[in-house]
N, C-alpha and C. Protein backbone atom coordinates (compact mmCIF):
# COMPACT_ATOMS: atom_id res chain seq x y z
N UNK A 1 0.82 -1.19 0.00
CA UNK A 1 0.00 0.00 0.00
C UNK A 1 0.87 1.26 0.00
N UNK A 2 2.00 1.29 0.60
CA UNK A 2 3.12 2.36 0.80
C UNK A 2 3.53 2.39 -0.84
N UNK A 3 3.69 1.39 -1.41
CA UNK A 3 4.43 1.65 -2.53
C UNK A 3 3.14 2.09 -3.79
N UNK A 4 1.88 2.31 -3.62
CA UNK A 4 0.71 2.56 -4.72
C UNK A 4 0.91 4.25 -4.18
N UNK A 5 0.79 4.43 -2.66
CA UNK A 5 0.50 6.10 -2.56
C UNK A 5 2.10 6.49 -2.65
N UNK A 6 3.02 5.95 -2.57
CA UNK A 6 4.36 6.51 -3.13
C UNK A 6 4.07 6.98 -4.68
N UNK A 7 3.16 5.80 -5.23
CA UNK A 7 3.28 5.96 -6.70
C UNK A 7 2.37 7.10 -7.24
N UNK A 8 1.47 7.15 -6.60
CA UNK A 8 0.65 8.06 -6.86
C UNK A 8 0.96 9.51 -6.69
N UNK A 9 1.62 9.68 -5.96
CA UNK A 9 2.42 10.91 -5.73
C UNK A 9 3.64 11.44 -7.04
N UNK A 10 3.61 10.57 -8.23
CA UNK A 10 4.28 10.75 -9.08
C UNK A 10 3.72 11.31 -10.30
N UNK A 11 3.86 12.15 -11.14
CA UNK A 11 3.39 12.52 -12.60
C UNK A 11 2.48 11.37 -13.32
N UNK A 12 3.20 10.45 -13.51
CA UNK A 12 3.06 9.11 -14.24
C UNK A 12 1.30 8.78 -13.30
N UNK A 13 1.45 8.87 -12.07
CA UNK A 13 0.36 8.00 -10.62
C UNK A 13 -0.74 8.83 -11.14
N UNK A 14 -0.27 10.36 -10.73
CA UNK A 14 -1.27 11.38 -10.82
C UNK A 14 -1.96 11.12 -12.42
N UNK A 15 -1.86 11.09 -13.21
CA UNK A 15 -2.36 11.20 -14.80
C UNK A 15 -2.91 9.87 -14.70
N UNK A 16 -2.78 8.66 -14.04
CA UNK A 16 -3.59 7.37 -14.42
C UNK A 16 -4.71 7.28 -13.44
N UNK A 17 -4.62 8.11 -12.08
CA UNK A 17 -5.68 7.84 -10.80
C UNK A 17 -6.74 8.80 -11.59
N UNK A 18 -6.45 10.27 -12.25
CA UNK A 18 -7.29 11.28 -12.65
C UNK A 18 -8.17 10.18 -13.51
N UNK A 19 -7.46 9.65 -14.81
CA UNK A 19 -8.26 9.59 -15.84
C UNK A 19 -9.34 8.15 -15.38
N UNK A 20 -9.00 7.33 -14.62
CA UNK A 20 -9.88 5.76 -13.95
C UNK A 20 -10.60 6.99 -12.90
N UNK A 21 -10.42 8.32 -12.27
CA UNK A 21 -11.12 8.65 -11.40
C UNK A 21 -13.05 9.34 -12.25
N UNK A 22 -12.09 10.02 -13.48
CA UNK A 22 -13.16 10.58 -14.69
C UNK A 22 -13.75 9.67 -14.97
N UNK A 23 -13.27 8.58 -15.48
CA UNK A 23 -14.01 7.39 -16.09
C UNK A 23 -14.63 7.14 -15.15
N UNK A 24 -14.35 6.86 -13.96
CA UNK A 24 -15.69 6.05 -13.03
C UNK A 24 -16.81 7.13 -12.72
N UNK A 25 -16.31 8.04 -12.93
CA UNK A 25 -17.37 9.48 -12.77
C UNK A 25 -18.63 9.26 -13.83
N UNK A 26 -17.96 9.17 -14.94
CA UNK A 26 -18.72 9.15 -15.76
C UNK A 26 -19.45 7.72 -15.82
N UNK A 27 -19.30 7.07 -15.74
CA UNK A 27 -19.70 5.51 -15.58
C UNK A 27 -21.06 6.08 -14.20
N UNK A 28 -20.72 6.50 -13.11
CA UNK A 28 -21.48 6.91 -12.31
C UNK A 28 -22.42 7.91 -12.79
N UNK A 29 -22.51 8.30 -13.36
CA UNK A 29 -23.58 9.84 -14.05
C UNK A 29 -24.04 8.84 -14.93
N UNK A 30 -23.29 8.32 -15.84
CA UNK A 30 -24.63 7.36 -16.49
C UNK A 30 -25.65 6.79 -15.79
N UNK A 31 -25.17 5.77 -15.07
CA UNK A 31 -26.27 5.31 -13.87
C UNK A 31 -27.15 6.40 -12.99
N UNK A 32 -26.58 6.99 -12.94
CA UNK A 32 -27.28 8.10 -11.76
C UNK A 32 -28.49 8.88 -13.25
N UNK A 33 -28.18 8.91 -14.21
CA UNK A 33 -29.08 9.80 -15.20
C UNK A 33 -30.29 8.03 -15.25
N UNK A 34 -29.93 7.33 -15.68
CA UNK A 34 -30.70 5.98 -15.77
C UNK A 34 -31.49 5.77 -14.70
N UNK A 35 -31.10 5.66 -13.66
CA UNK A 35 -31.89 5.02 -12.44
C UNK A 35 -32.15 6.26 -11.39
N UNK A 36 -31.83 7.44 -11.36
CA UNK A 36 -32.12 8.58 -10.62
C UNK A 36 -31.87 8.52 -9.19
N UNK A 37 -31.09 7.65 -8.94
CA UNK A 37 -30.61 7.46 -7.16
C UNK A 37 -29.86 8.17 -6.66
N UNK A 38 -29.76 8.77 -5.54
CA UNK A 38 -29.11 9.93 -5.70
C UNK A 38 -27.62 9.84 -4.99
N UNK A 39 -27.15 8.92 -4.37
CA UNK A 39 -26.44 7.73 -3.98
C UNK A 39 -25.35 7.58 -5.50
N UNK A 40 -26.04 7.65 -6.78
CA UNK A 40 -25.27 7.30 -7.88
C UNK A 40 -24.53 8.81 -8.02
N UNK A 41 -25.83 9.83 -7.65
CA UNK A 41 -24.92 11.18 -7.96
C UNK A 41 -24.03 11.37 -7.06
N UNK A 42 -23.85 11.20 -5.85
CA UNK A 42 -23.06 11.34 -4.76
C UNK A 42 -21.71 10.51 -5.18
N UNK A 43 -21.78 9.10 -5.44
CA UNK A 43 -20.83 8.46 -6.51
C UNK A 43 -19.58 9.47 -7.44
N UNK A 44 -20.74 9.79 -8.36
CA UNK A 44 -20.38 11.22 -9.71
C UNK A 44 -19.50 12.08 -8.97
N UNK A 45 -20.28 12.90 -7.94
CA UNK A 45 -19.38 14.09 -7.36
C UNK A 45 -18.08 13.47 -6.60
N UNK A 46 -17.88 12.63 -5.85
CA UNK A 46 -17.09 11.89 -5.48
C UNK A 46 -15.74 11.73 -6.33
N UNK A 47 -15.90 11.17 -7.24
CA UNK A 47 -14.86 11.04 -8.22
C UNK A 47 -14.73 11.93 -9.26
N UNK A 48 -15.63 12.92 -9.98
CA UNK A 48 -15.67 13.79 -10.19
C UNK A 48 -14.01 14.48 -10.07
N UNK A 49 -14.48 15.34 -8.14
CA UNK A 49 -14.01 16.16 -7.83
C UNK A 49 -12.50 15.38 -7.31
N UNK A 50 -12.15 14.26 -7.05
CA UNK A 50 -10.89 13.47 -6.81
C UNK A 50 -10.08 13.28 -8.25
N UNK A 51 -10.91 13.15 -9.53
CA UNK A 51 -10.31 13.07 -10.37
C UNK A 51 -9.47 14.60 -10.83
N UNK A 52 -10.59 15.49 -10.91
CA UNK A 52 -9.93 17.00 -11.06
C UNK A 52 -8.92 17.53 -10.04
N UNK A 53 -8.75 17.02 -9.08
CA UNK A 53 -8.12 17.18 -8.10
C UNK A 53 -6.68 16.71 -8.29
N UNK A 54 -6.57 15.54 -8.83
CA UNK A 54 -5.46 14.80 -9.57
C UNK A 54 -4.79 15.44 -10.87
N UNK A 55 -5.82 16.15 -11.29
CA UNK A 55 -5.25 16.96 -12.39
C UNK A 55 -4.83 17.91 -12.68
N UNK A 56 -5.62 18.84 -11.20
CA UNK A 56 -5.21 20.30 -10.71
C UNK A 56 -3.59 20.15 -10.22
N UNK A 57 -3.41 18.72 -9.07
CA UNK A 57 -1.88 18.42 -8.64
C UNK A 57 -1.17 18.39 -9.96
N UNK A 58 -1.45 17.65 -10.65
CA UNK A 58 -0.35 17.62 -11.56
C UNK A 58 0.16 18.64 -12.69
N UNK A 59 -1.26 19.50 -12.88
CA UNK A 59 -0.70 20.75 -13.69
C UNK A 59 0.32 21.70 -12.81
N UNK A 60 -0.23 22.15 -11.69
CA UNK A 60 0.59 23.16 -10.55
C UNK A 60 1.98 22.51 -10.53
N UNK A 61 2.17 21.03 -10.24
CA UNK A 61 3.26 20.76 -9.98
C UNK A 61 4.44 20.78 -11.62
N UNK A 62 3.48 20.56 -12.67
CA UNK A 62 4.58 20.81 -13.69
C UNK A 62 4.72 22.34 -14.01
N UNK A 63 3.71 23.50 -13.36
CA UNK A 63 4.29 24.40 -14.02
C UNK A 63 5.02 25.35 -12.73
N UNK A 64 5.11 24.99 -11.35
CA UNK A 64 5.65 25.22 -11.13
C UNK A 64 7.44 24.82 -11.14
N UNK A 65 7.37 23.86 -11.45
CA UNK A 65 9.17 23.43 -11.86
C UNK A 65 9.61 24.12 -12.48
């Protein structure tokens, strides 16, 4: 487990957790538009905002270098 959040803390980590975080987002908003549970939207925002979050780290950190 030390060695996934080591990894994740890397350029390479950050760009693969964002884009499986979008994808499940979206995978979740489908369902949540289909079945209207709101449990599915809570899902959506969830990963959503963890995925952008992953993406916000990794832009700041390349342009600040």
């Amino acid at each position: 487990m030390d060695k996934l959040n080591a990894w994740h803390k890397t350029a390479p980590g950050l760009l693969v957790f964002g884009v499986v975080e979008l994808a499940a987002a979206y995978g979740f908003f489908c369902l949540s538009v289909d079945r209207g549970n709101l449990w599915w939207y809570a899902g959506t925002t969830i990963f959503l905002i963890g995925g952008l979050r992953n993406f916000l780290v990794l832009v700041t950190r390349r342009t600040a270098k």
